[in-house]
PDB file of N, CA and C in Angstrom:
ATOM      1  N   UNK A   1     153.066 166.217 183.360  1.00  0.00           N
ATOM      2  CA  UNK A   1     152.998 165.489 184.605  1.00  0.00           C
ATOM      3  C   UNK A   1     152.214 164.199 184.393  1.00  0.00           C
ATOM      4  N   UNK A   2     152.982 162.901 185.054  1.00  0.00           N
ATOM      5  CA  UNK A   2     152.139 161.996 184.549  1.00  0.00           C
ATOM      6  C   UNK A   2     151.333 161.881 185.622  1.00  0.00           C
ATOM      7  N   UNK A   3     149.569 161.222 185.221  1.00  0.00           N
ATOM      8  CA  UNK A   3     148.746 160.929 186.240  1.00  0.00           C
ATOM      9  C   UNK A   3     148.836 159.571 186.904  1.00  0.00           C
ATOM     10  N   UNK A   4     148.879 159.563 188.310  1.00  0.00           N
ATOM     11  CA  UNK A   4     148.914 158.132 189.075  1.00  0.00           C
ATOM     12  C   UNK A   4     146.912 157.795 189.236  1.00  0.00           C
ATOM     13  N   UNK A   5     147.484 156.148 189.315  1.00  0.00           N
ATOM     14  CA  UNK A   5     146.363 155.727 189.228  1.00  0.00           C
ATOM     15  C   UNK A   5     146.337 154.589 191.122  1.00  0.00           C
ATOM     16  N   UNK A   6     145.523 155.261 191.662  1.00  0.00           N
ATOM     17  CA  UNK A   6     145.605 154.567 192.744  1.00  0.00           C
ATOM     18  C   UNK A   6     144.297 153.234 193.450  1.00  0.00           C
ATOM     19  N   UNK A   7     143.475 153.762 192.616  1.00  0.00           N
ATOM     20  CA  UNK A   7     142.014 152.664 192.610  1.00  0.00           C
ATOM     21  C   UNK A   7     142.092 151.941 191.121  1.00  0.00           C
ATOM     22  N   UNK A   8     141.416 151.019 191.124  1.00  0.00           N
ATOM     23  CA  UNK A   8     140.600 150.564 190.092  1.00  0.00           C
ATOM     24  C   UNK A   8     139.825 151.386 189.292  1.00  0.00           C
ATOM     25  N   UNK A   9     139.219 151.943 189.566  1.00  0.00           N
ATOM     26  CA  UNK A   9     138.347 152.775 188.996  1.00  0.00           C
ATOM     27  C   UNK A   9     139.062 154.146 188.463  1.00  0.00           C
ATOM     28  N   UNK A  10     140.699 154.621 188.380  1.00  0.00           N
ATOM     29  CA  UNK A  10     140.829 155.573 188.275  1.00  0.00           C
ATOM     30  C   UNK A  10     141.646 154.769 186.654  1.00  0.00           C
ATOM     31  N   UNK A  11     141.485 153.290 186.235  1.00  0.00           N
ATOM     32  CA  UNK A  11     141.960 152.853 185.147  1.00  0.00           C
ATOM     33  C   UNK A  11     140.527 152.828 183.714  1.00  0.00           C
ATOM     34  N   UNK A  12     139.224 153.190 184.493  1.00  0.00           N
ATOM     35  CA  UNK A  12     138.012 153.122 183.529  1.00  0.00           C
ATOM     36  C   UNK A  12     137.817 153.847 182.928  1.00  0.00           C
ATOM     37  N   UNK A  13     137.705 153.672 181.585  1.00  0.00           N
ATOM     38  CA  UNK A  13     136.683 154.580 180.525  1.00  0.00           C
ATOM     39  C   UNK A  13     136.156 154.674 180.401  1.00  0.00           C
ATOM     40  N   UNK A  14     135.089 155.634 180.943  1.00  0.00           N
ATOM     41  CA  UNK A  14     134.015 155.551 180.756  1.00  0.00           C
ATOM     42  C   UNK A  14     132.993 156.797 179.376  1.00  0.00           C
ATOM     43  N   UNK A  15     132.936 155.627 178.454  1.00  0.00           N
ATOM     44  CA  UNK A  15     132.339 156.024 177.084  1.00  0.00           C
ATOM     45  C   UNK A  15     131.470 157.745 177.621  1.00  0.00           C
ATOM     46  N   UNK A  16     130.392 157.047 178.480  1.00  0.00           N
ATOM     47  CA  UNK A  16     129.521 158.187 178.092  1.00  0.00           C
ATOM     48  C   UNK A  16     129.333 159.415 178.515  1.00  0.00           C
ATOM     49  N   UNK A  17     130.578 159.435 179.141  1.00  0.00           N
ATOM     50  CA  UNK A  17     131.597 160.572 179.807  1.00  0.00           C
ATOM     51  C   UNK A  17     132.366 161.412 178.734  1.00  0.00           C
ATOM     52  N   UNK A  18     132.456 160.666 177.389  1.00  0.00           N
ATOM     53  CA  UNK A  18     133.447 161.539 176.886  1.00  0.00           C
ATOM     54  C   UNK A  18     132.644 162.288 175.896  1.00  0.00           C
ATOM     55  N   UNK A  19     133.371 164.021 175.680  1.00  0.00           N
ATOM     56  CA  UNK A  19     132.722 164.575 175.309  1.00  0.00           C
ATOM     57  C   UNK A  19     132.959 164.446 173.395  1.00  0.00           C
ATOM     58  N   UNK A  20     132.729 165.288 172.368  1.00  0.00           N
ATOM     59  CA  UNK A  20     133.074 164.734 171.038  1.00  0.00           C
ATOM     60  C   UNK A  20     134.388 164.968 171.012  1.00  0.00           C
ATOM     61  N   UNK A  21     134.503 166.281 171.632  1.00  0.00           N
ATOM     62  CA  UNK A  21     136.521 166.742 171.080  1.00  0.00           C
ATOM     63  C   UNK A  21     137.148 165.605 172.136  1.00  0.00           C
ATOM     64  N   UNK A  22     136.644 164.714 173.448  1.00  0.00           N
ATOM     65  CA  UNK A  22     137.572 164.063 173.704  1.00  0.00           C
ATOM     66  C   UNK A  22     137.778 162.628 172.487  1.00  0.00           C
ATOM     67  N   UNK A  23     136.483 162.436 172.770  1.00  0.00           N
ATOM     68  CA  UNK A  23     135.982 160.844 171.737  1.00  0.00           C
ATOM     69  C   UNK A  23     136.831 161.143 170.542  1.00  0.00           C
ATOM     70  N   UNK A  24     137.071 162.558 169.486  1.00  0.00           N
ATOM     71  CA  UNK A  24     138.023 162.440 168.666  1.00  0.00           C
ATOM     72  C   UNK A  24     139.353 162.325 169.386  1.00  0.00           C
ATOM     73  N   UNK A  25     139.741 162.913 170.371  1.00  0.00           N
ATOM     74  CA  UNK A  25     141.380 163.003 170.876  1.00  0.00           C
ATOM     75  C   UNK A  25     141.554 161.482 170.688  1.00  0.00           C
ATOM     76  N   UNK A  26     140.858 160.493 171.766  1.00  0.00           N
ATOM     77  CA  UNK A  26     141.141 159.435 172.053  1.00  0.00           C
ATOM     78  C   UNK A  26     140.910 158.580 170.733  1.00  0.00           C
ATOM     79  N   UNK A  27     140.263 158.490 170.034  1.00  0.00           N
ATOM     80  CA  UNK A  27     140.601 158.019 167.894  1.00  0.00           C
ATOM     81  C   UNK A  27     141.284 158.172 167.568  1.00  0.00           C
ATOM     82  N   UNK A  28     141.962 159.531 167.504  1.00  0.00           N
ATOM     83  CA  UNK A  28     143.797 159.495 166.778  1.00  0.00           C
ATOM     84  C   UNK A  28     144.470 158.891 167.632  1.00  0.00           C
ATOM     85  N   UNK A  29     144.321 158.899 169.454  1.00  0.00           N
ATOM     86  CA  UNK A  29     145.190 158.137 170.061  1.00  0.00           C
ATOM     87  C   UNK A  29     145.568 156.617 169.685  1.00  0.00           C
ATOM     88  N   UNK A  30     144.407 155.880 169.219  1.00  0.00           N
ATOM     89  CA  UNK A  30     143.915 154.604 169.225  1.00  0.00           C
ATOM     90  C   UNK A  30     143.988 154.381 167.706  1.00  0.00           C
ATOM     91  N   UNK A  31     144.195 155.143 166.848  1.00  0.00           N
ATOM     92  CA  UNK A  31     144.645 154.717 165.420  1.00  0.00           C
ATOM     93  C   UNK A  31     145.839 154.825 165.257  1.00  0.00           C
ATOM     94  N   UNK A  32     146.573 155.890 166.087  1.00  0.00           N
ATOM     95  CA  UNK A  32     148.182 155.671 166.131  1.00  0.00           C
ATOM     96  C   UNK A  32     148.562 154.461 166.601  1.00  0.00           C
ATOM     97  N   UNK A  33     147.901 154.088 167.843  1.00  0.00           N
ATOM     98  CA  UNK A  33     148.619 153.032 168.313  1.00  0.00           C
ATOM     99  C   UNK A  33     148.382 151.924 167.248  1.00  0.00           C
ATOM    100  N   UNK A  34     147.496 151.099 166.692  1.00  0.00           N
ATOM    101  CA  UNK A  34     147.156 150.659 166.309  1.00  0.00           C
ATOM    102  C   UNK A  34     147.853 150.915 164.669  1.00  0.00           C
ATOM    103  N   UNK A  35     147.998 152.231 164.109  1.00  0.00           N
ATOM    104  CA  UNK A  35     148.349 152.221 163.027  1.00  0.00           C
ATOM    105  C   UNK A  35     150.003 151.686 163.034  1.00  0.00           C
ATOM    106  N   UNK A  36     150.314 152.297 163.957  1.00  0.00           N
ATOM    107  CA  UNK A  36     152.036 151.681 164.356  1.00  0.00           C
ATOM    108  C   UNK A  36     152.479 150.867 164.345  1.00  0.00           C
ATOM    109  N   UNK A  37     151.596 149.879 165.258  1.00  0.00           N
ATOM    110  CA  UNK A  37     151.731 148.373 165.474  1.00  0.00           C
ATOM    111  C   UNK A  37     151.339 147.203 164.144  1.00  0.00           C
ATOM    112  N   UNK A  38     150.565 148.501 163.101  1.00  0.00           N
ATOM    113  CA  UNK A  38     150.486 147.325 161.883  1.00  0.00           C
ATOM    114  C   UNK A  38     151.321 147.743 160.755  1.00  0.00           C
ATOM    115  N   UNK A  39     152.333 149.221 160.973  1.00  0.00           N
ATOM    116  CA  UNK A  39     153.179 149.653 160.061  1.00  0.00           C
ATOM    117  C   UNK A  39     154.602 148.425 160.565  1.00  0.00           C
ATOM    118  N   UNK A  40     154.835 148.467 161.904  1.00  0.00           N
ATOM    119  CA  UNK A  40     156.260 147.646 161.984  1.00  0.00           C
ATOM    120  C   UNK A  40     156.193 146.219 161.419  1.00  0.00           C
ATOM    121  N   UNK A  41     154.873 145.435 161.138  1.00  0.00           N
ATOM    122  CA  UNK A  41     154.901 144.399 160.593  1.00  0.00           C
ATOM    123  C   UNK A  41     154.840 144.628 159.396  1.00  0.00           C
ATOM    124  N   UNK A  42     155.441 145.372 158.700  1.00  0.00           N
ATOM    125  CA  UNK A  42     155.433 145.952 157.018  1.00  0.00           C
ATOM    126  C   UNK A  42     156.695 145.911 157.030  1.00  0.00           C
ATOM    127  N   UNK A  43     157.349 145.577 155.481  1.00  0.00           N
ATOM    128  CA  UNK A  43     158.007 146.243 155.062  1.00  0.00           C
ATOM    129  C   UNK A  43     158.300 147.887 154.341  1.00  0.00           C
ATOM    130  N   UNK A  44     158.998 148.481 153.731  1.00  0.00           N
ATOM    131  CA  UNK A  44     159.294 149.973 153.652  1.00  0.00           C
ATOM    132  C   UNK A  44     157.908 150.057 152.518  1.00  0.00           C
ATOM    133  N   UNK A  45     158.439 148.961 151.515  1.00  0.00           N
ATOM    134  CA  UNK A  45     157.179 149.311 150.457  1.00  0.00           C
ATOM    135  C   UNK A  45     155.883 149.009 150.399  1.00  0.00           C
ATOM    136  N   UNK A  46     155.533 147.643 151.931  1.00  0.00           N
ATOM    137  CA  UNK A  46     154.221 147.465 152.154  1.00  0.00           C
ATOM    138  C   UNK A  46     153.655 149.047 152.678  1.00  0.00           C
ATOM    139  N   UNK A  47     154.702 149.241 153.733  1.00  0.00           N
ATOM    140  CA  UNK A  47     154.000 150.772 154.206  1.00  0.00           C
ATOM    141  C   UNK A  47     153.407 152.086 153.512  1.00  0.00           C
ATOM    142  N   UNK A  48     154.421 151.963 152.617  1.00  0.00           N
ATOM    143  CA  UNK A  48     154.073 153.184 151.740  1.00  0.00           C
ATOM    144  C   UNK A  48     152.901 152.947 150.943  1.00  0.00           C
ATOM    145  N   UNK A  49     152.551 151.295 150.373  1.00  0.00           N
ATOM    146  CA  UNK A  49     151.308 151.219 149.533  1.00  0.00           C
ATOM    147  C   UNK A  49     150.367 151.253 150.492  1.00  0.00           C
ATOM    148  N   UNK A  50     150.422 151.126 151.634  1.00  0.00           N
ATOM    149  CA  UNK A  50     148.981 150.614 152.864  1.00  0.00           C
ATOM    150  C   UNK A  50     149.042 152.563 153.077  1.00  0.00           C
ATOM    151  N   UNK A  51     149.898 153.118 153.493  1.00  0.00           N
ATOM    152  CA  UNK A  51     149.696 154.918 153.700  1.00  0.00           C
ATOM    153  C   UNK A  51     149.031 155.410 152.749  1.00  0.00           C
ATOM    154  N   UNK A  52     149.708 155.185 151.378  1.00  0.00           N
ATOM    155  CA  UNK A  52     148.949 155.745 149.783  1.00  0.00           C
ATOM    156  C   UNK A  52     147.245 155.072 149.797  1.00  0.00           C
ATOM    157  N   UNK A  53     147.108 153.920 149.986  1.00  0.00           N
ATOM    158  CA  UNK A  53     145.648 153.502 150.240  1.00  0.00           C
ATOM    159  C   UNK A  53     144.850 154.208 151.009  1.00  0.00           C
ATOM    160  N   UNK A  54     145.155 154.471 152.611  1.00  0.00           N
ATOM    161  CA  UNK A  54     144.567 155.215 153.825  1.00  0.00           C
ATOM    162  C   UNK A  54     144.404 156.491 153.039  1.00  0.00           C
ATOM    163  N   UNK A  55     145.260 156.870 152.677  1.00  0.00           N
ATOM    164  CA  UNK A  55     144.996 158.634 152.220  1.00  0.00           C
ATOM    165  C   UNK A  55     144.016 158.912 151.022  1.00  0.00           C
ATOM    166  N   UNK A  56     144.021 157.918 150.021  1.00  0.00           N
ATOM    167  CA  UNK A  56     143.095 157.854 149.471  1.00  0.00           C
ATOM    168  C   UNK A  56     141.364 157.470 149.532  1.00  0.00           C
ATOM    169  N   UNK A  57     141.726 156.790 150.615  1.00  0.00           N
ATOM    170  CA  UNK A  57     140.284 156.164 151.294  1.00  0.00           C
ATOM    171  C   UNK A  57     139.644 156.962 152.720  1.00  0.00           C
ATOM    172  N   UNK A  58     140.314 158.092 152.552  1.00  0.00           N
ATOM    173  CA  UNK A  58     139.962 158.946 153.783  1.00  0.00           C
ATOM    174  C   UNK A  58     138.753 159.637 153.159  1.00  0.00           C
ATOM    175  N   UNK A  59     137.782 159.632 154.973  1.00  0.00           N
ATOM    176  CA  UNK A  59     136.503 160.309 154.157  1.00  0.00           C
ATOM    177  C   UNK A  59     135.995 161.647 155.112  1.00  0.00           C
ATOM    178  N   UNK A  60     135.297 162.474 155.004  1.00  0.00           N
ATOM    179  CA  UNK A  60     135.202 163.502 155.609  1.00  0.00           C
ATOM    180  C   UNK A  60     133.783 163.435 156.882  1.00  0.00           C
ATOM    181  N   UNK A  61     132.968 162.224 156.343  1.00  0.00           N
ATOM    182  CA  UNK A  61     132.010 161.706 157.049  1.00  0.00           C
ATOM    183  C   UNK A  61     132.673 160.974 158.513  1.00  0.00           C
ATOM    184  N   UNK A  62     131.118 160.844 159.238  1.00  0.00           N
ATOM    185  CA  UNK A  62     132.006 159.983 160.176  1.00  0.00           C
ATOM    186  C   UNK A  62     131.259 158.415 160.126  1.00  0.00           C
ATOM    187  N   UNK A  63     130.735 158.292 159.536  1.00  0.00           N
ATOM    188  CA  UNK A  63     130.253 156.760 158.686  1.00  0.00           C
ATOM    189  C   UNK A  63     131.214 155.647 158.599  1.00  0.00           C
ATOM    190  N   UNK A  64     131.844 155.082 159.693  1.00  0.00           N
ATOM    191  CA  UNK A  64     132.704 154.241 159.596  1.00  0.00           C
ATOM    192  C   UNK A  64     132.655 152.579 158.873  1.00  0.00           C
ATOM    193  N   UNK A  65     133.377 152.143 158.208  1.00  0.00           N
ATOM    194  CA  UNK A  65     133.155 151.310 157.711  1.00  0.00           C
ATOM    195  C   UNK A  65     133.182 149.902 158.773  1.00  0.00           C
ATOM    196  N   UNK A  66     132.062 149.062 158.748  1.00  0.00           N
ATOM    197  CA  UNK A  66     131.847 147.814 159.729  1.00  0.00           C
ATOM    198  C   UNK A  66     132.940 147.080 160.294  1.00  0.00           C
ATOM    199  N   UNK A  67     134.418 147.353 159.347  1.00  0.00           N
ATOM    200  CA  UNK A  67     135.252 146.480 160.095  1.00  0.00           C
ATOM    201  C   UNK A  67     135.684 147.134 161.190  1.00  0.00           C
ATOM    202  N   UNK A  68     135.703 148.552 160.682  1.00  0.00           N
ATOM    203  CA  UNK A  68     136.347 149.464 161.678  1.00  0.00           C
ATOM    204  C   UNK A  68     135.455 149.670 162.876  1.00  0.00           C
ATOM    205  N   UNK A  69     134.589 149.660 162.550  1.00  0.00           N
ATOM    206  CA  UNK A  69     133.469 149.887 163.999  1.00  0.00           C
ATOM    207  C   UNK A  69     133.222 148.768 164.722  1.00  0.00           C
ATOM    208  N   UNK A  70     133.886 147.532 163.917  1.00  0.00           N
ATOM    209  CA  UNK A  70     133.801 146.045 164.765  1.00  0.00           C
ATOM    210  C   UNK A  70     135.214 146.059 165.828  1.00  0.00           C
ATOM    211  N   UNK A  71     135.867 146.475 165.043  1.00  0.00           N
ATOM    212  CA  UNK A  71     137.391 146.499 165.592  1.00  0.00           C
ATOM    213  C   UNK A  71     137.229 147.419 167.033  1.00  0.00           C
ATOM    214  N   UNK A  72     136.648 148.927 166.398  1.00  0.00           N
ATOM    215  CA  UNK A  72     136.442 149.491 167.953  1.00  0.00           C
ATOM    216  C   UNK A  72     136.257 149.111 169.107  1.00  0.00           C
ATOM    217  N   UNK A  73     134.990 148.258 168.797  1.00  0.00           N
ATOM    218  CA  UNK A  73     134.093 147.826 169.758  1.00  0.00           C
ATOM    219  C   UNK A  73     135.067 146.418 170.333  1.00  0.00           C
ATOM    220  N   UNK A  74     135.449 145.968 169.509  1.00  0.00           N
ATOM    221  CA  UNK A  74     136.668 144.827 169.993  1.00  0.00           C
ATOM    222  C   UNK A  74     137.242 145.059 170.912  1.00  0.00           C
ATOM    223  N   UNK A  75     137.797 146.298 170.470  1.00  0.00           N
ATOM    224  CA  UNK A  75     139.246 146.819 171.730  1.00  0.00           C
ATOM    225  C   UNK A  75     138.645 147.474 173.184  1.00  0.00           C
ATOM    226  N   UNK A  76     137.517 147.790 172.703  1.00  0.00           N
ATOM    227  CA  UNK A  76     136.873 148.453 174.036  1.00  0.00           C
ATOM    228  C   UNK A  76     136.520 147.626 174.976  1.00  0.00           C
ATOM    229  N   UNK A  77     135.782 146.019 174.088  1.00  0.00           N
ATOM    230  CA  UNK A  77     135.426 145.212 174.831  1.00  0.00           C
ATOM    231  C   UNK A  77     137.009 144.193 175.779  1.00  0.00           C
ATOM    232  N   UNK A  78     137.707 144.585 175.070  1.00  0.00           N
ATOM    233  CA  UNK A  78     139.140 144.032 175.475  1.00  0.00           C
ATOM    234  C   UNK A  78     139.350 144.893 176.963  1.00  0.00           C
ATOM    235  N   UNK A  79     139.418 146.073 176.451  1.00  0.00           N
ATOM    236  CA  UNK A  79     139.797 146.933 177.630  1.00  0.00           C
ATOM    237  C   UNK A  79     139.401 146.763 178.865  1.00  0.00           C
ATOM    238  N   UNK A  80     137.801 146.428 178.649  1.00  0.00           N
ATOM    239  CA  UNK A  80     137.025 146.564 179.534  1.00  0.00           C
ATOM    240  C   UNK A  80     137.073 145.086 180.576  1.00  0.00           C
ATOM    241  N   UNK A  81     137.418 144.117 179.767  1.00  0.00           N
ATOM    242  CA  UNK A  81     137.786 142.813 180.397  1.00  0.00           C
ATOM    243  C   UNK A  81     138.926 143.286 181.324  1.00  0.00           C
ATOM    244  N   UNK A  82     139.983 144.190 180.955  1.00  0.00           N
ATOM    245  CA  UNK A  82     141.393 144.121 181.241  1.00  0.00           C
ATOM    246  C   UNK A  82     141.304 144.831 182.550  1.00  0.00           C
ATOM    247  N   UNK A  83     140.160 145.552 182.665  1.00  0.00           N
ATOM    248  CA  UNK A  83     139.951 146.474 183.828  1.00  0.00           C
ATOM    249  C   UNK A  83     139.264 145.964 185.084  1.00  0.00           C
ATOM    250  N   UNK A  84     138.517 144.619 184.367  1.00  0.00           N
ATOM    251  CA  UNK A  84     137.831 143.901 185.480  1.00  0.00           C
ATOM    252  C   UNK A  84     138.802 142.774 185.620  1.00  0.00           C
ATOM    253  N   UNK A  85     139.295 142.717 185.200  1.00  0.00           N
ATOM    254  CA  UNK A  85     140.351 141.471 185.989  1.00  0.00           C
ATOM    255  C   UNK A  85     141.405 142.326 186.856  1.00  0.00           C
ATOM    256  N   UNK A  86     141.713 143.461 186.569  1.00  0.00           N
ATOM    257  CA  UNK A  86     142.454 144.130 187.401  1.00  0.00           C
ATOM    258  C   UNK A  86     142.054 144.353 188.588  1.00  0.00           C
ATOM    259  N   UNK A  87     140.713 144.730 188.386  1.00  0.00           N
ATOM    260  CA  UNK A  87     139.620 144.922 190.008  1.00  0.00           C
ATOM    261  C   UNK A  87     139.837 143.805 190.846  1.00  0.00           C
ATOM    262  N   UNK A  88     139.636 142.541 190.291  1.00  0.00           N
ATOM    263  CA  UNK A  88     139.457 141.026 190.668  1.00  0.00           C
ATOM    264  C   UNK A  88     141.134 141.233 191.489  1.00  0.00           C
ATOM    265  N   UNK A  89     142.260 141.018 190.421  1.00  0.00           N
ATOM    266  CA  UNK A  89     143.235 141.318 191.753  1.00  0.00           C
ATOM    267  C   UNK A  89     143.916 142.235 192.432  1.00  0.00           C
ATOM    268  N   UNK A  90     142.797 143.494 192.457  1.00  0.00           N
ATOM    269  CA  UNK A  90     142.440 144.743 193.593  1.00  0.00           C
ATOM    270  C   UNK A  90     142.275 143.934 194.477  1.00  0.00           C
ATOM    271  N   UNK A  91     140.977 143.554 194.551  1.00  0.00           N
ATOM    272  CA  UNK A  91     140.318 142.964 195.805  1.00  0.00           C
ATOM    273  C   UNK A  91     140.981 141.933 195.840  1.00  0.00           C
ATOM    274  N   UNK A  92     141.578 140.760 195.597  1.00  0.00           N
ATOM    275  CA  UNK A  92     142.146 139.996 196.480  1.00  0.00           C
ATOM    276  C   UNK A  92     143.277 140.507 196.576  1.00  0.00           C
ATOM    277  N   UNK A  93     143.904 141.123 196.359  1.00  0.00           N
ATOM    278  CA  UNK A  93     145.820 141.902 197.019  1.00  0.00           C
ATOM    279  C   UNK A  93     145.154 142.332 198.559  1.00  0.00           C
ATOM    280  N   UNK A  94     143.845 143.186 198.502  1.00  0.00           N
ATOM    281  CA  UNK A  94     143.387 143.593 199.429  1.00  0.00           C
ATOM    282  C   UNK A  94     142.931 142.606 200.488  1.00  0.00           C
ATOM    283  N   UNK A  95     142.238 141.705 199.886  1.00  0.00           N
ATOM    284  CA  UNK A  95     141.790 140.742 201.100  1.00  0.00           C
ATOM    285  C   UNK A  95     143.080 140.270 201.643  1.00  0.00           C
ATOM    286  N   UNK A  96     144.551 139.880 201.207  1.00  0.00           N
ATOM    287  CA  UNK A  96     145.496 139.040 201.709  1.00  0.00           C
ATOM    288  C   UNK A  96     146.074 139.709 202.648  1.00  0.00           C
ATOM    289  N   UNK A  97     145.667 141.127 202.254  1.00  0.00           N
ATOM    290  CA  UNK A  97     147.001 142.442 202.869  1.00  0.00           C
ATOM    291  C   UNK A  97     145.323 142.589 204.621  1.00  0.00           C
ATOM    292  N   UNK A  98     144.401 142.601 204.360  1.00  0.00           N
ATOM    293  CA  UNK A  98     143.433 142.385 205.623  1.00  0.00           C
ATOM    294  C   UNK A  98     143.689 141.284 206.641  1.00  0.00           C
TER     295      UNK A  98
END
């Protein structure tokens, strides 16, 4: 069932809400997407050498390397813009429709 979103606030993430098994769910969510979107700009044999790399460079720690923890924080900070401009035209759809 998909969930409707009827406020502003029912589009926020809020970090310190999530528990570890979600914070991992939502990492594979966010490396798929992300891994996807940088496999279709590959060709067959870029992919396979960039997959053979990842699998080899996989680590069992959770010690992320700086680009990756820059990148996180990137997208979160993206998100988080994307959610306040949405608010912004919440409230004015609302003020026009008053």
């Amino acid at each position: 069932m998909r969930r409707e979103f009827r406020f502003p606030q029912d589009l926020k993430l809020e970090i310190e809400d999530l528990t570890p098994k979600k914070a991992t769910k939502l990492a594979k969510y966010l490396a798929t997407v992300i891994g996807k979107g940088h496999a279709r700009q590959m060709g067959p044999e870029g992919r396979e050498k960039w997959q053979k790399q990842l699998r080899q460079n996989r680590t069992k720690v959770l010690d992320a390397p700086s680009w990756l923890w820059s990148s996180v924080v990137e997208l979160m900070v993206g998100r988080e813009g994307a959610y306040l401009e949405h608010c912004r035209k919440y409230a004015l759809s609302a003020m026009v429709v008053s």
